[in-house]
Protein backbone atom coordinates (compact mmCIF):
# COMPACT_ATOMS: atom_id res chain seq x y z
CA UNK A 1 0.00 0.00 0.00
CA UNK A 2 1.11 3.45 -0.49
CA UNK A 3 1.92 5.67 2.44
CA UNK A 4 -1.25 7.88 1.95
CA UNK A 5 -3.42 4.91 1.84
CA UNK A 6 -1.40 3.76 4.84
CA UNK A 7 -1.76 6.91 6.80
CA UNK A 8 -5.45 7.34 5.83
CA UNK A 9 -6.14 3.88 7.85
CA UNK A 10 -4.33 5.19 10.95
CA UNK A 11 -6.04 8.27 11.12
CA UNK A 12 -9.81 6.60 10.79
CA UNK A 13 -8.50 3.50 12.99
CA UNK A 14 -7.23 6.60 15.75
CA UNK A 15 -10.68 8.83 14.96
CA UNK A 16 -12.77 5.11 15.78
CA UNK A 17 -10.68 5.05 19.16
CA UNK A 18 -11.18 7.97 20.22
CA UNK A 19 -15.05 8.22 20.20
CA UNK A 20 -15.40 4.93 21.45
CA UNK A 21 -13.54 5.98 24.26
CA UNK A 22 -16.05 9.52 24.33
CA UNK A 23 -18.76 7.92 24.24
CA UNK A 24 -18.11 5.32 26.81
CA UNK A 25 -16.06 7.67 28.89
CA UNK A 26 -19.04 10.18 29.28
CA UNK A 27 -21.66 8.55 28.32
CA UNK A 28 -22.11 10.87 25.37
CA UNK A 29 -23.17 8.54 22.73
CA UNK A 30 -25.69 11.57 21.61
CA UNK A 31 -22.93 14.05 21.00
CA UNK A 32 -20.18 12.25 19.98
CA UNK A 33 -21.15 12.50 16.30
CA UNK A 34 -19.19 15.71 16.45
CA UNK A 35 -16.06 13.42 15.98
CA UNK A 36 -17.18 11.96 12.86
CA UNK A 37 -18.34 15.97 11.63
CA UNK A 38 -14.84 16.82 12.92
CA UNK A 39 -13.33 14.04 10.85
CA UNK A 40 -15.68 14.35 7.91
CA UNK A 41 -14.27 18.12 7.58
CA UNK A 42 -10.69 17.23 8.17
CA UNK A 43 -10.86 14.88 5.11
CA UNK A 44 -12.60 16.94 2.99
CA UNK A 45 -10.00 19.80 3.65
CA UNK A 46 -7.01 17.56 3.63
CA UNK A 47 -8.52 15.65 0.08
């Protein structure tokens, strides 16, 4: 695999990690969409 491809895959695999740990953490399964948003707009600006 290429290195983007590569690095793309750690950055969704950390992103996954860290709202699961939100949303267990605080119990903030309703609001922890904002990750994915957050995420969602990095790629798009990044792309």
């Amino acid at each position: 695999m290429s290195k983007k491809i590569t690095m793309n895959w750690i950055i969704a695999i950390i992103v996954a990690a860290v709202y699961l740990l939100v949303s267990i953490a605080f119990s903030a399964w309703a609001y922890s969409w904002i990750i994915w948003v957050a995420y969602g707009i990095y790629r798009l600006i990044i792309k």
